[in-house]
PDB file of N, CA and C in Angstrom:
ATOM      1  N   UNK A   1     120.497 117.988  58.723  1.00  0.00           N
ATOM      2  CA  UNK A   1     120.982 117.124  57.678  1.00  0.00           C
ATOM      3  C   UNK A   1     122.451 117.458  57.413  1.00  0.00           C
ATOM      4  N   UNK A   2     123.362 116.636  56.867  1.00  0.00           N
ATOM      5  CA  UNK A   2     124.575 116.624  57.010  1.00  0.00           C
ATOM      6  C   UNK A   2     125.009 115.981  55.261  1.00  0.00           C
ATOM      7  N   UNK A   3     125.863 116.934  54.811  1.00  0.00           N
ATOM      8  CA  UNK A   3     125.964 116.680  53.675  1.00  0.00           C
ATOM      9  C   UNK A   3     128.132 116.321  53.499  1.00  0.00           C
ATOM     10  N   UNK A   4     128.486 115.113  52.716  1.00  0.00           N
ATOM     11  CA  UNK A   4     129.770 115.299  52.808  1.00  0.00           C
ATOM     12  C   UNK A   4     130.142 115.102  51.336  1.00  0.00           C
ATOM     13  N   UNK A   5     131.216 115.631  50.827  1.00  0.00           N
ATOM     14  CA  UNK A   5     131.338 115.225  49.200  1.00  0.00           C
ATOM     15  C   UNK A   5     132.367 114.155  49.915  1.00  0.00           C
ATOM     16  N   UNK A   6     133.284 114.454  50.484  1.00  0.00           N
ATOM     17  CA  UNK A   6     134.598 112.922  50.845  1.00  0.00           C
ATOM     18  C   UNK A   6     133.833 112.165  51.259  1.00  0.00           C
ATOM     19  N   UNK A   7     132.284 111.889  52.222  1.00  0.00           N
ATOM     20  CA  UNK A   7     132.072 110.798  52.636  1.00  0.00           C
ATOM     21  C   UNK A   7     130.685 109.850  51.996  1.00  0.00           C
ATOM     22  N   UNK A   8     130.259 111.289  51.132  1.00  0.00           N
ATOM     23  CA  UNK A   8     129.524 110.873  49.908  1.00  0.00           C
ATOM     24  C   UNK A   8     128.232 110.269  50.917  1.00  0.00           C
ATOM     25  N   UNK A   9     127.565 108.926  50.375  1.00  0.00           N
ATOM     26  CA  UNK A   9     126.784 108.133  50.637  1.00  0.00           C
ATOM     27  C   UNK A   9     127.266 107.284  52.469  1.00  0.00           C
ATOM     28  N   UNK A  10     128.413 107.217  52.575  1.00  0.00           N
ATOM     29  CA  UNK A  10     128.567 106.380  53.752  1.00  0.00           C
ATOM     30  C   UNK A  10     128.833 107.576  54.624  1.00  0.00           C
ATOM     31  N   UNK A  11     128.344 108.580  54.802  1.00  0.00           N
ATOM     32  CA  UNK A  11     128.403 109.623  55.842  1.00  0.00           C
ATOM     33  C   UNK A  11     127.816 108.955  57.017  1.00  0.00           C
ATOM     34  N   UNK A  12     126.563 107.832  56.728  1.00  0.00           N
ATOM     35  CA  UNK A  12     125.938 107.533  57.965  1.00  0.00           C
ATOM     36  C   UNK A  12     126.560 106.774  58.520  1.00  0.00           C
ATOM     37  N   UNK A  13     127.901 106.303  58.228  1.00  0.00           N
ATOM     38  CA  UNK A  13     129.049 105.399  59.132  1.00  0.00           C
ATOM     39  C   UNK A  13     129.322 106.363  60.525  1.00  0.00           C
ATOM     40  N   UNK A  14     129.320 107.482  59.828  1.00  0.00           N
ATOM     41  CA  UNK A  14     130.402 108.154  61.285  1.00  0.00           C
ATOM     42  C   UNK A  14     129.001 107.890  62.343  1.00  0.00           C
ATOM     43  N   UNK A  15     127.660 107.890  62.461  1.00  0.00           N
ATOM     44  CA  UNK A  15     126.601 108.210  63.498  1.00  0.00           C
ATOM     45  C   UNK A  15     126.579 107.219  64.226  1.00  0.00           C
ATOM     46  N   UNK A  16     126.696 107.130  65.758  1.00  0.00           N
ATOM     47  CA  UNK A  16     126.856 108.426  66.114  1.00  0.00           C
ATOM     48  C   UNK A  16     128.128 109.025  66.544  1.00  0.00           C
ATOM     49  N   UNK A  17     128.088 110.359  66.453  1.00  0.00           N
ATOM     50  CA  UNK A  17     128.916 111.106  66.750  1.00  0.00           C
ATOM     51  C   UNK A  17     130.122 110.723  68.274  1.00  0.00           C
ATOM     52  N   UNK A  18     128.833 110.879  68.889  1.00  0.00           N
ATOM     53  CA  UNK A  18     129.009 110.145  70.444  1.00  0.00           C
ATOM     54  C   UNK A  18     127.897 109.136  71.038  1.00  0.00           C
ATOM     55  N   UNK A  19     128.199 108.634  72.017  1.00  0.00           N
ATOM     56  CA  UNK A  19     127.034 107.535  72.786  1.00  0.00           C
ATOM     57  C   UNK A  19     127.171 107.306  73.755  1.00  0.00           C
ATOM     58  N   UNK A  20     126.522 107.007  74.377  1.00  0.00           N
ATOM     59  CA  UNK A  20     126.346 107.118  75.821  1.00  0.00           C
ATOM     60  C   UNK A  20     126.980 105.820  76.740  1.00  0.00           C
ATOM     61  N   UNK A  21     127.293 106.381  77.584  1.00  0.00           N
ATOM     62  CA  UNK A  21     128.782 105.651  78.378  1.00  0.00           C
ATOM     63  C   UNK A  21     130.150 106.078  77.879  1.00  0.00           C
ATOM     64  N   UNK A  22     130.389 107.193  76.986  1.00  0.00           N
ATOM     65  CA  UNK A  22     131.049 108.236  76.356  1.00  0.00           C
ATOM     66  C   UNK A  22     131.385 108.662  77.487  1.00  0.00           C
ATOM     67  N   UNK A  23     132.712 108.950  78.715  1.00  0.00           N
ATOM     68  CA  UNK A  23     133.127 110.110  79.448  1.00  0.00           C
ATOM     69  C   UNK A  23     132.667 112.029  78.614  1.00  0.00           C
ATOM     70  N   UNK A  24     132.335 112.609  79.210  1.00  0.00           N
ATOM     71  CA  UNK A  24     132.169 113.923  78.894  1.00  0.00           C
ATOM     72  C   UNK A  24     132.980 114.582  77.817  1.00  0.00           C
ATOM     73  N   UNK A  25     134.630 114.335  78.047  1.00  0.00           N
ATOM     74  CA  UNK A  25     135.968 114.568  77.495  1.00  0.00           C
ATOM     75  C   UNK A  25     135.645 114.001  76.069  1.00  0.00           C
ATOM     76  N   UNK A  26     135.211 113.236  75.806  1.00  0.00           N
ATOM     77  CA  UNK A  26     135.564 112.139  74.621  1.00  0.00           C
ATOM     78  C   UNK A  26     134.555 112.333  73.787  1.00  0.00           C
ATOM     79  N   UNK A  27     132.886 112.628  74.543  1.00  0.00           N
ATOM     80  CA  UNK A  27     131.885 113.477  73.772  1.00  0.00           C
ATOM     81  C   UNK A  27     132.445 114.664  73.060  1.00  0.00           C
ATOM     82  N   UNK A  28     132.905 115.255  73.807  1.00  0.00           N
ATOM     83  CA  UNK A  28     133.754 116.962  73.195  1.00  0.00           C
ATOM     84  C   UNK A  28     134.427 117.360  72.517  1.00  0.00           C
ATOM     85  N   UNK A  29     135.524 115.816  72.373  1.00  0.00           N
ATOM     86  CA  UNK A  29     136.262 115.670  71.317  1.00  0.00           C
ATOM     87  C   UNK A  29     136.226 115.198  70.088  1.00  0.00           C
ATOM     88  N   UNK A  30     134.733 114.630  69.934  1.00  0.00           N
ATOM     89  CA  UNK A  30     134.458 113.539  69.206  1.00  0.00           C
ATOM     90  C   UNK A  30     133.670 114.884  68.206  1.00  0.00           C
ATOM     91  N   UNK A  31     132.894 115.459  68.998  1.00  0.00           N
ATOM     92  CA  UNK A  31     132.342 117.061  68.596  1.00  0.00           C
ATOM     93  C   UNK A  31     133.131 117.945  67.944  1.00  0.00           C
ATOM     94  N   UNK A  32     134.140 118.105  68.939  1.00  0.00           N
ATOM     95  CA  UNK A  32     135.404 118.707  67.907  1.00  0.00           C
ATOM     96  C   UNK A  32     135.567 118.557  66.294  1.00  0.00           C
ATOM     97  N   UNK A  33     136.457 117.177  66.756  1.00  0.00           N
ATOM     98  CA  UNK A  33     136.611 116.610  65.510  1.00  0.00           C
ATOM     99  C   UNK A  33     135.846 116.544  64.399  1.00  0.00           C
ATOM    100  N   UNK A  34     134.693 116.225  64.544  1.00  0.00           N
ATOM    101  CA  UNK A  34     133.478 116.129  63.786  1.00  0.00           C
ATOM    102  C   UNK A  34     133.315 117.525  62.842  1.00  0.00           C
ATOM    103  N   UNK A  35     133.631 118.596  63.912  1.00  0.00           N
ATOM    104  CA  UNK A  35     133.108 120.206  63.086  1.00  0.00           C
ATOM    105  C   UNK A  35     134.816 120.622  62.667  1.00  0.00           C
ATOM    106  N   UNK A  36     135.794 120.156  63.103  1.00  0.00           N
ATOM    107  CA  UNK A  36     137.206 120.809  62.181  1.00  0.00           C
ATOM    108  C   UNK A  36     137.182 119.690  60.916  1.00  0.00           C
ATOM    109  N   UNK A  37     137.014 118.451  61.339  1.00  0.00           N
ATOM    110  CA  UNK A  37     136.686 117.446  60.008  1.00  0.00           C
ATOM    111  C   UNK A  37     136.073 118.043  58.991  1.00  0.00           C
ATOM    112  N   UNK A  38     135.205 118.582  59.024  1.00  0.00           N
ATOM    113  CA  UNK A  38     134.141 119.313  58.201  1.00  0.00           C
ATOM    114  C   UNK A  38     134.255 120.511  57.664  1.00  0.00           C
ATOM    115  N   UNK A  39     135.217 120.873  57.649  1.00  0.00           N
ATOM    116  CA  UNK A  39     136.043 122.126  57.305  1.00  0.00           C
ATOM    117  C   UNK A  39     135.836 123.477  58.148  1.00  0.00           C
ATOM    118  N   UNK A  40     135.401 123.364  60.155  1.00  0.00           N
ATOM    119  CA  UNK A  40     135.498 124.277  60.390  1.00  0.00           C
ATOM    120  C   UNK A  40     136.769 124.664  60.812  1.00  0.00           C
ATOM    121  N   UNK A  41     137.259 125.989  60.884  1.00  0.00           N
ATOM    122  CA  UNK A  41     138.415 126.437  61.688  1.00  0.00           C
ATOM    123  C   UNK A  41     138.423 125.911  62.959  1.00  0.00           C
ATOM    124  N   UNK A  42     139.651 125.509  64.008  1.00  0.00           N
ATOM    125  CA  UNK A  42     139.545 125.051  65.187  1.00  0.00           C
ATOM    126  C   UNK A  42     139.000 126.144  65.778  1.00  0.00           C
ATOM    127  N   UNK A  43     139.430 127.324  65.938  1.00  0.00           N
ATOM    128  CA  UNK A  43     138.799 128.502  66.905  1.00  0.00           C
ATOM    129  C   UNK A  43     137.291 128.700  66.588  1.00  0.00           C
ATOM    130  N   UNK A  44     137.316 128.337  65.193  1.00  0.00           N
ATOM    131  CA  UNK A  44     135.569 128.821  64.892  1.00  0.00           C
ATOM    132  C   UNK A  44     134.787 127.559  65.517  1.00  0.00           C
ATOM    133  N   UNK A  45     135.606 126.316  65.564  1.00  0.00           N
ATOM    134  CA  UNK A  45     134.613 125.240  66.040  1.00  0.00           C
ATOM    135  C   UNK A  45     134.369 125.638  67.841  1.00  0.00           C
ATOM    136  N   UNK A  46     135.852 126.020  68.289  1.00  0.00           N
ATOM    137  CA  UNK A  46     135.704 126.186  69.737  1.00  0.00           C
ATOM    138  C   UNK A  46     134.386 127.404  70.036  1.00  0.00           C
ATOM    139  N   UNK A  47     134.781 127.957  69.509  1.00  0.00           N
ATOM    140  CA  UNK A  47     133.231 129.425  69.667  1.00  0.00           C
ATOM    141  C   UNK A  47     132.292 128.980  69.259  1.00  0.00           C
ATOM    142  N   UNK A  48     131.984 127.317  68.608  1.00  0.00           N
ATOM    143  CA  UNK A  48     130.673 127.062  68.180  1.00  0.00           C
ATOM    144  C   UNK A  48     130.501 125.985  69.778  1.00  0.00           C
ATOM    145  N   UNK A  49     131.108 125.733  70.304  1.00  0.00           N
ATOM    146  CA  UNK A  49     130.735 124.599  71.369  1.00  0.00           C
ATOM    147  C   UNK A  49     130.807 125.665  72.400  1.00  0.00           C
ATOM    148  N   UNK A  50     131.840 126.235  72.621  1.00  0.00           N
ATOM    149  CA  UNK A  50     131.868 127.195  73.677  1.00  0.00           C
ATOM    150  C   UNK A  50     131.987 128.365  73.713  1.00  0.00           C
ATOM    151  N   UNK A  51     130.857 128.869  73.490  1.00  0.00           N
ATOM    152  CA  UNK A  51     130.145 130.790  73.229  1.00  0.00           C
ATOM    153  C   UNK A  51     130.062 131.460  74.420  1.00  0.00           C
ATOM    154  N   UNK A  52     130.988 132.524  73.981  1.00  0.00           N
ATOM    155  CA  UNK A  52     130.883 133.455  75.298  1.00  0.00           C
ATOM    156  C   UNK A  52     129.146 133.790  76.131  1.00  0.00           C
ATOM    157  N   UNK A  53     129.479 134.701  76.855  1.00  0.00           N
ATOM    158  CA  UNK A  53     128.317 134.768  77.201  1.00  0.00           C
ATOM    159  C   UNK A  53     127.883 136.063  76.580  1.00  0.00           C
ATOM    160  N   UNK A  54     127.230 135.576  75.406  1.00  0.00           N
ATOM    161  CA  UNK A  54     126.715 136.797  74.775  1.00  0.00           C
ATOM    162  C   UNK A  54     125.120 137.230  74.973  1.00  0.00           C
ATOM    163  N   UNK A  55     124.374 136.952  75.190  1.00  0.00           N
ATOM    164  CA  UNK A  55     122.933 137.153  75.119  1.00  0.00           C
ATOM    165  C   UNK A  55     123.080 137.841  76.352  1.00  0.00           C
ATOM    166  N   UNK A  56     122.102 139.347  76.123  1.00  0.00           N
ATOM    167  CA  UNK A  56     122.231 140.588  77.295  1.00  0.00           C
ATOM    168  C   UNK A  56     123.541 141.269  76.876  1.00  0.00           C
ATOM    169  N   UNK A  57     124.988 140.886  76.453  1.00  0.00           N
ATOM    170  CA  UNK A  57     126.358 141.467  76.932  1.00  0.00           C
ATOM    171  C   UNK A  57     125.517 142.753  75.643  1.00  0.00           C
ATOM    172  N   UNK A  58     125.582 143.707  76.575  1.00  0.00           N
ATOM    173  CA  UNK A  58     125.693 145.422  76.118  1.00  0.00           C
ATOM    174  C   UNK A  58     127.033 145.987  75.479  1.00  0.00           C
ATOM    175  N   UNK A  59     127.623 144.819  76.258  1.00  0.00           N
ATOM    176  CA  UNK A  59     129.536 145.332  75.798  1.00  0.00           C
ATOM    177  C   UNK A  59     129.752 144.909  74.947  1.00  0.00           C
ATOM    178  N   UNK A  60     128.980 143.458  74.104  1.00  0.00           N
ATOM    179  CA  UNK A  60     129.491 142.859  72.984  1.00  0.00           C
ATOM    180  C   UNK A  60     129.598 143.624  71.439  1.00  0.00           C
ATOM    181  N   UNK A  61     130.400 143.278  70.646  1.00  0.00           N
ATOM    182  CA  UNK A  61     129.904 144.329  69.641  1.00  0.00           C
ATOM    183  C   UNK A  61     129.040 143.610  68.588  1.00  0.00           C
ATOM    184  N   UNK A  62     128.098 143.776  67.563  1.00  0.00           N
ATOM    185  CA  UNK A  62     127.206 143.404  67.345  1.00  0.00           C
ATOM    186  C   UNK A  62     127.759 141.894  66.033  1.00  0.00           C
ATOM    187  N   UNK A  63     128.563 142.082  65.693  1.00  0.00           N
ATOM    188  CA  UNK A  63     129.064 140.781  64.768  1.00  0.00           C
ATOM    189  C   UNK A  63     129.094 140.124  65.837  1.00  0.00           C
ATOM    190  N   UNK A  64     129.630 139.961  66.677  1.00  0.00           N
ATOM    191  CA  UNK A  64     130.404 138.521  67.307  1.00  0.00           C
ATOM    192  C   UNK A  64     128.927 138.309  67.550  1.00  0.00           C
ATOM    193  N   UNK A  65     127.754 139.330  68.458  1.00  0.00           N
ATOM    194  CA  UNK A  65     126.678 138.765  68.913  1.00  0.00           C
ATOM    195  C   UNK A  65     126.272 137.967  68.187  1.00  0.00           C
ATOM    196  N   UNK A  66     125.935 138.458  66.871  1.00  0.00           N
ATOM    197  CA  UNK A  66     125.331 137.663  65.353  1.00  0.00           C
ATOM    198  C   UNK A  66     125.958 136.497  65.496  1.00  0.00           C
ATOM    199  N   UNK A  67     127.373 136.492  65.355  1.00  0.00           N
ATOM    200  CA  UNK A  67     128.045 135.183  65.398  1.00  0.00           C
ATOM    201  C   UNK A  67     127.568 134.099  66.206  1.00  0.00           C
ATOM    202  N   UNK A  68     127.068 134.248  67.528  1.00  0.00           N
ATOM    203  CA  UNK A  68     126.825 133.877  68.516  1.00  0.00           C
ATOM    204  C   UNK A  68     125.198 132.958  68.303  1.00  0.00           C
ATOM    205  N   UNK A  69     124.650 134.130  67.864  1.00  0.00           N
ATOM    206  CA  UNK A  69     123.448 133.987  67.612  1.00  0.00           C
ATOM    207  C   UNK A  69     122.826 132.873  66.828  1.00  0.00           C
ATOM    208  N   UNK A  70     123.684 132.845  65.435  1.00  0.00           N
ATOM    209  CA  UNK A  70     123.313 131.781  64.647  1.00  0.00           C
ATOM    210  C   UNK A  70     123.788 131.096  65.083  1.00  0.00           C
ATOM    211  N   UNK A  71     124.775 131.194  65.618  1.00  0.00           N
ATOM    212  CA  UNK A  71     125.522 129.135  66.242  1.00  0.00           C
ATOM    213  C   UNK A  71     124.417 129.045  67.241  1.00  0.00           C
ATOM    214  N   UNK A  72     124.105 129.544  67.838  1.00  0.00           N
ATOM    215  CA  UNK A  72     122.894 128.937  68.869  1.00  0.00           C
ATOM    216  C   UNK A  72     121.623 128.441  68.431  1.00  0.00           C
ATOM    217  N   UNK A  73     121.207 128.456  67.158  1.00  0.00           N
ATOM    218  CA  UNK A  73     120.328 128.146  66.338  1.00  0.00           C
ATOM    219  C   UNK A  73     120.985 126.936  65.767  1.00  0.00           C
ATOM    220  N   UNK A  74     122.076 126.510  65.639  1.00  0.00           N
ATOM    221  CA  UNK A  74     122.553 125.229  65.432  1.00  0.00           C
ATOM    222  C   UNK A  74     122.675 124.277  66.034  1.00  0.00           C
ATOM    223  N   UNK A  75     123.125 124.775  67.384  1.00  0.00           N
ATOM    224  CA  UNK A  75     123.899 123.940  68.664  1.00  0.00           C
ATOM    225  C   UNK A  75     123.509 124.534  69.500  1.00  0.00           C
ATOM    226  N   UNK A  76     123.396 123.499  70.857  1.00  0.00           N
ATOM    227  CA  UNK A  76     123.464 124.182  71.753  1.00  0.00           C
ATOM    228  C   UNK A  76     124.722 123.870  72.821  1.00  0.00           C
ATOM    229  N   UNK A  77     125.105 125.166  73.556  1.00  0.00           N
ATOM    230  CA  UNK A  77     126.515 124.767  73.686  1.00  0.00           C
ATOM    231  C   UNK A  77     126.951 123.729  74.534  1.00  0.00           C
ATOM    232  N   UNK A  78     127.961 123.477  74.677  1.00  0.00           N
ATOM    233  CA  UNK A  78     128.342 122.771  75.833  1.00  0.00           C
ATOM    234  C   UNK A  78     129.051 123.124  77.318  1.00  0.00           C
ATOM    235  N   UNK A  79     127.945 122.151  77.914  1.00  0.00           N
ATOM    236  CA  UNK A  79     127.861 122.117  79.376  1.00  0.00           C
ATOM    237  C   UNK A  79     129.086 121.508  79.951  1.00  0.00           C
ATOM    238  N   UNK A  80     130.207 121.873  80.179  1.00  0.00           N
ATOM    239  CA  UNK A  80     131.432 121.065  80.833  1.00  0.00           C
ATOM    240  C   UNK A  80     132.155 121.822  81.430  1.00  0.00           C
ATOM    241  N   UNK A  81     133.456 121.146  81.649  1.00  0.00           N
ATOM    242  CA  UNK A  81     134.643 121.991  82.153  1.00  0.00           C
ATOM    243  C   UNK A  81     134.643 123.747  81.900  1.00  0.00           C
ATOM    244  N   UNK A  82     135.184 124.398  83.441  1.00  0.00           N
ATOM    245  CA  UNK A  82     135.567 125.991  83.422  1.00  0.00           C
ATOM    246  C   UNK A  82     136.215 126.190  82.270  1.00  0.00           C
ATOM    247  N   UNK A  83     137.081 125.467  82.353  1.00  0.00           N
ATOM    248  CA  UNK A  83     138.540 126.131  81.193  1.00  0.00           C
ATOM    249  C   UNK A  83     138.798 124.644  80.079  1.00  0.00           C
ATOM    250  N   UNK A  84     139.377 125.176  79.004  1.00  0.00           N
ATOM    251  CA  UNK A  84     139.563 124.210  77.909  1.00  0.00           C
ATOM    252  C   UNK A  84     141.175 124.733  76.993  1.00  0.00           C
ATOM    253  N   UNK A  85     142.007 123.922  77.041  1.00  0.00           N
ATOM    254  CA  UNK A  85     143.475 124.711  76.237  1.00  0.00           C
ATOM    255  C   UNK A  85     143.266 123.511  75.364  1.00  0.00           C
ATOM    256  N   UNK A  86     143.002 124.171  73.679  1.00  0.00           N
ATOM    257  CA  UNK A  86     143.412 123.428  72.635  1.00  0.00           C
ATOM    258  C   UNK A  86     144.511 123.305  71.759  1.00  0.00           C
ATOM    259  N   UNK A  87     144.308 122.927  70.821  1.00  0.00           N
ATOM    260  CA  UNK A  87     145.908 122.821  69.943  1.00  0.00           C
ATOM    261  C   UNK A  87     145.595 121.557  69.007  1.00  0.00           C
ATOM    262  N   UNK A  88     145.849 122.033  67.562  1.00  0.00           N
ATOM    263  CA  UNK A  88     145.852 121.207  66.168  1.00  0.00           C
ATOM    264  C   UNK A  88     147.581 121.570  65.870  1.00  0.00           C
ATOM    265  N   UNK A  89     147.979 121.126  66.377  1.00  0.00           N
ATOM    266  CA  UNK A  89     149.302 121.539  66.593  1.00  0.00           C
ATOM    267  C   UNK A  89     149.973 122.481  65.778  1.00  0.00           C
ATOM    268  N   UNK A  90     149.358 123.323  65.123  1.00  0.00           N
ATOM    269  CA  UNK A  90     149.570 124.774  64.267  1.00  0.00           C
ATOM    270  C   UNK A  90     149.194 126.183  65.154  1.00  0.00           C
ATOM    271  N   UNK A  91     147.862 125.583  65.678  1.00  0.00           N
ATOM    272  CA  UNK A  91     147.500 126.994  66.470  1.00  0.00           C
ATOM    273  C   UNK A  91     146.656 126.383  68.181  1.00  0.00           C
ATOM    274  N   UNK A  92     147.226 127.555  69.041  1.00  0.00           N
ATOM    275  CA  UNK A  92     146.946 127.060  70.604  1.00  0.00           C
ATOM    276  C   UNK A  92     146.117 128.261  70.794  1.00  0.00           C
ATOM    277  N   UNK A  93     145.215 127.148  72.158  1.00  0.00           N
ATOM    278  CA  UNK A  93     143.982 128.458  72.443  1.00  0.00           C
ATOM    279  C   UNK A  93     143.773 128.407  74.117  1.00  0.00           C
ATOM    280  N   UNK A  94     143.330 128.918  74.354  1.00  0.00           N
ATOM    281  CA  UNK A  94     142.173 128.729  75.567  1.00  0.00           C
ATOM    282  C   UNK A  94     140.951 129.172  75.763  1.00  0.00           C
ATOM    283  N   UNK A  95     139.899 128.638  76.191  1.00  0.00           N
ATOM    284  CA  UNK A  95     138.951 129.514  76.285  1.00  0.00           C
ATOM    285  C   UNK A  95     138.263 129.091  77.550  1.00  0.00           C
ATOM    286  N   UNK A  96     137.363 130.470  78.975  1.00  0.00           N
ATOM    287  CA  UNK A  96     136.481 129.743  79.597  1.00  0.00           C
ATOM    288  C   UNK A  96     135.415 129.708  79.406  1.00  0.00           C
ATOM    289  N   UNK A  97     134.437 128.268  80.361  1.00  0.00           N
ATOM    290  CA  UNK A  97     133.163 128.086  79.896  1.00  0.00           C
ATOM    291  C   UNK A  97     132.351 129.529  80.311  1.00  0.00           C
ATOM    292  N   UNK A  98     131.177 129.815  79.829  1.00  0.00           N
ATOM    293  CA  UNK A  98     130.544 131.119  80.652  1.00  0.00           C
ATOM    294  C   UNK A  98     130.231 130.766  81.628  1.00  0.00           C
TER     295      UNK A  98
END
């Protein structure tokens, strides 16, 4: 369930998110947008679509796992492109897929 105070009652305008005949790119972005719209951080949205490979990592340290953990109970990640370079034109990233 999806709750918005700015979009109030017509939240169900934005659905859907994406649809099919959507290129891959435009699903991802549309995803994006959707979770920085919503007041996530861009980096926190990117680690919610694209999570390291944490499940098993022995090396990880145990927050990020957690971190990891509950976003995977939300989402599940996305299947796309190796590499991804973002930018909200304040802050630039990269990250690869696992």
């Amino acid at each position: 369930s999806v709750d918005s105070e700015l979009f109030g009652n017509d939240i169900s305008k934005l659905w859907p998110i994406s649809y099919e005949g959507q290129s891959d790119t435009a699903c991802f972005d549309n995803a994006l947008e959707f979770l920085t719209q919503g007041g996530y951080s861009l980096a926190h949205a990117m680690m919610m679509l694209i999570p390291e490979a944490w499940a098993g990592n022995k090396l990880m340290d145990q927050d990020r796992k957690a971190f990891y953990e509950y976003h995977a109970a939300l989402m599940e990640p996305w299947d796309g492109p190796a590499a991804v370079a973002f930018t909200d034109g304040r802050q630039i990233g990269a990250t690869l897929d696992r």
